[in-house]
C-alpha atoms as a PDB file:
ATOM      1  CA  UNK A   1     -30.926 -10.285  26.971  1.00  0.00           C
ATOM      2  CA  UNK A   2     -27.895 -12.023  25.331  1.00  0.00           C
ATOM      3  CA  UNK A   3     -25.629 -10.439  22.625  1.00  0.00           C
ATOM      4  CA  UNK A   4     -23.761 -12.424  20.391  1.00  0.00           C
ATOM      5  CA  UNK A   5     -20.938  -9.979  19.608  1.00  0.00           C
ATOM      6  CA  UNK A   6     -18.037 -10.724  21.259  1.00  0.00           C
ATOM      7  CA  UNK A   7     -16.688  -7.032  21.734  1.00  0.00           C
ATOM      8  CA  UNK A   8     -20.564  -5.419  22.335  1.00  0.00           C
ATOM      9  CA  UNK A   9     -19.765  -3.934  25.988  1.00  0.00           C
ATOM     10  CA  UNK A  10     -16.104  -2.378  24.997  1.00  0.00           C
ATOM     11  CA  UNK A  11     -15.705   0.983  23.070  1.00  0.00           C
ATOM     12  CA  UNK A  12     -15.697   1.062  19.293  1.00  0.00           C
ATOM     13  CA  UNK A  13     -11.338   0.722  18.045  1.00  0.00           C
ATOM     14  CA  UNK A  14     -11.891   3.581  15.867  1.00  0.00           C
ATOM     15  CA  UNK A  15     -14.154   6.347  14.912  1.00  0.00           C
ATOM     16  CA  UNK A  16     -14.655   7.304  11.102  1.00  0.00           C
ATOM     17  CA  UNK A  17     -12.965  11.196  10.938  1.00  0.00           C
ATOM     18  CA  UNK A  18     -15.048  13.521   9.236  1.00  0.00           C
ATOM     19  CA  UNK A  19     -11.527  15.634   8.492  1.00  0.00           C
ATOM     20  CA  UNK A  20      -7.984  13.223   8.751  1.00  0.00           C
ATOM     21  CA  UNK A  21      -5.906  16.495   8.467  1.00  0.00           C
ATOM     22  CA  UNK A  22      -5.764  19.872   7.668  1.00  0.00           C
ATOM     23  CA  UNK A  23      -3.611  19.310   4.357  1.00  0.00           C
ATOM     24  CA  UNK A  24      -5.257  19.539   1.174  1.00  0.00           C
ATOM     25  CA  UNK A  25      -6.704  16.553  -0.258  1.00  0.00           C
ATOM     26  CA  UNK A  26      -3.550  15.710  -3.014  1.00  0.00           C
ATOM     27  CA  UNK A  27      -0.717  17.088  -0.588  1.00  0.00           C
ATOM     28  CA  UNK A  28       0.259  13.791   0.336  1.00  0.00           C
ATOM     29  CA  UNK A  29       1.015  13.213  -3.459  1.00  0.00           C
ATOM     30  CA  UNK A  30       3.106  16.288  -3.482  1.00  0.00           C
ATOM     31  CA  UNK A  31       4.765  15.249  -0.326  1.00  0.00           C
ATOM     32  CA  UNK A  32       5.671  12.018  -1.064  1.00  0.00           C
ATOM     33  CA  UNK A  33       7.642  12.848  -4.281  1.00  0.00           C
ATOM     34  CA  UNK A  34       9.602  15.517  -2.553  1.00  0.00           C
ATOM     35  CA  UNK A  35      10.778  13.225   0.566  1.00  0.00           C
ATOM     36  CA  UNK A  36      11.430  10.392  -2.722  1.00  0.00           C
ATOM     37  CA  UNK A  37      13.993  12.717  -4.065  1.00  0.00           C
ATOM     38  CA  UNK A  38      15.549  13.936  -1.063  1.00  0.00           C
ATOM     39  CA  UNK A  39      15.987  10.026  -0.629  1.00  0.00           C
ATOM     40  CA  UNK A  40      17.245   9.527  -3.784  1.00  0.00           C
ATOM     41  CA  UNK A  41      20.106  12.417  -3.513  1.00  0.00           C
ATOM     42  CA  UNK A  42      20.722  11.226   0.187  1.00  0.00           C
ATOM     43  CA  UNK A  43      21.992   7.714  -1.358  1.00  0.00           C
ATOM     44  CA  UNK A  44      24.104   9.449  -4.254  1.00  0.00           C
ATOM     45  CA  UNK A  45      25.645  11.721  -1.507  1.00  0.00           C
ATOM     46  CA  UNK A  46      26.230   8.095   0.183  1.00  0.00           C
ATOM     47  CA  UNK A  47      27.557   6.357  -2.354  1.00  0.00           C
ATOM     48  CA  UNK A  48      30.014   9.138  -3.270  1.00  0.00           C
ATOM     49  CA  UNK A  49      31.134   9.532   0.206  1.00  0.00           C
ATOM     50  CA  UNK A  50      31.790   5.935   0.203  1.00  0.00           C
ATOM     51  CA  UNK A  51      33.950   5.850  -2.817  1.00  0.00           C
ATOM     52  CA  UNK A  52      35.741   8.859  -1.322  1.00  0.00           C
ATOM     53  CA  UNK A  53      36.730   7.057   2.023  1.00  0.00           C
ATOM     54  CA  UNK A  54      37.997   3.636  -0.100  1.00  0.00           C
ATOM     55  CA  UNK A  55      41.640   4.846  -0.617  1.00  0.00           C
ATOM     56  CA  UNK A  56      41.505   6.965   2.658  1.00  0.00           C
ATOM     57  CA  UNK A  57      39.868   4.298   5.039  1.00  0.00           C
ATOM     58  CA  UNK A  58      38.782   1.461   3.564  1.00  0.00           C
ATOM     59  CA  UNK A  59      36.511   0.345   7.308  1.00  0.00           C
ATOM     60  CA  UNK A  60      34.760   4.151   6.723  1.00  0.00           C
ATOM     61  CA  UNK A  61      34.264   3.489   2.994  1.00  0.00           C
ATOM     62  CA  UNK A  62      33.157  -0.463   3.679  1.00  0.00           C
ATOM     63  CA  UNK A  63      30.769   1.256   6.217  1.00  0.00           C
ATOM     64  CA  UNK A  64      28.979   3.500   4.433  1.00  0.00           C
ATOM     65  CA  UNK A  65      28.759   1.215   1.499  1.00  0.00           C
ATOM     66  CA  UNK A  66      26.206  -1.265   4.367  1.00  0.00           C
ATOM     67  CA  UNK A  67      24.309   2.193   4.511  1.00  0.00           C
ATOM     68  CA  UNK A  68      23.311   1.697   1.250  1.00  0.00           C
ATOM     69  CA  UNK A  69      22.198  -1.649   1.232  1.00  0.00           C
ATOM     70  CA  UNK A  70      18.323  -0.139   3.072  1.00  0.00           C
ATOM     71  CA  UNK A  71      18.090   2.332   0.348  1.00  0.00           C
ATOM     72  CA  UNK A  72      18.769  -0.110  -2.213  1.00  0.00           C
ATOM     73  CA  UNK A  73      16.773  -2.779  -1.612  1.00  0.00           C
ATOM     74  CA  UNK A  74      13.780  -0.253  -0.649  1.00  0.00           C
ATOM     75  CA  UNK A  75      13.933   0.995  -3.995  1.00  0.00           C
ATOM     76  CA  UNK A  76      14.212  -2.202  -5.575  1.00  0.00           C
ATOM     77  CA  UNK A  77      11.031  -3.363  -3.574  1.00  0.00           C
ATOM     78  CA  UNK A  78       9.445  -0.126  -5.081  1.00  0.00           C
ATOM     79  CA  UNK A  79      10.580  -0.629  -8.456  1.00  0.00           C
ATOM     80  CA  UNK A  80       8.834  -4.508  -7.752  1.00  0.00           C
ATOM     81  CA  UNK A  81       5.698  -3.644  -6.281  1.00  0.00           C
ATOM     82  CA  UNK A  82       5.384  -0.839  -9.275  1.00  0.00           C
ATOM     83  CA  UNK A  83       5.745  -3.105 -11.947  1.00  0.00           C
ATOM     84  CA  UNK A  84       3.769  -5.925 -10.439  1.00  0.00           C
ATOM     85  CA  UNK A  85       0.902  -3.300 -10.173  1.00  0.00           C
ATOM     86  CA  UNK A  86       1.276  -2.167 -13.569  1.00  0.00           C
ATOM     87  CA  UNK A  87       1.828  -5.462 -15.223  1.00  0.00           C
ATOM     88  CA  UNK A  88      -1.757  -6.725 -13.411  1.00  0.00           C
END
């Protein structure tokens, strides 16, 4: 008997869960906008720290200032995909 499926001897990639996690269903939501803030204070406390080491040590300041350039452009690609979502 031939089988036309490629993968038909191998095990399945994934099996469907019944129950992903023990979290409540909107946890997640509630998650996700806590770690968002902590990420937004985290690049304040940057950015302040980096204007604090510019007269001090202008290499420490200059540094932290490329720490911010992740952050940044993460939120920028947020602020993007947001929009685009909202605008279609």
């Amino acid at each position: 008997m031939s089988d036309d499926r490629p993968f038909a001897g191998l095990p399945l990639r994934s099996v469907p869960e019944t129950r992903p996690t023990r979290l409540p269903r909107d946890w997640f939501v509630y998650l996700s906008v806590v770690v968002f803030v902590a990420g937004a204070v985290a690049t304040v406390r940057t950015w302040r720290s980096a204007r604090a080491w510019m007269p001090v040590d202008r290499v420490k300041g200059v540094f932290r200032l490329a720490w911010l350039v992740v952050p940044v452009l993460g939120l920028a690609a947020t602020v993007a995909a947001v929009s685009a979502v909202l605008v279609a």
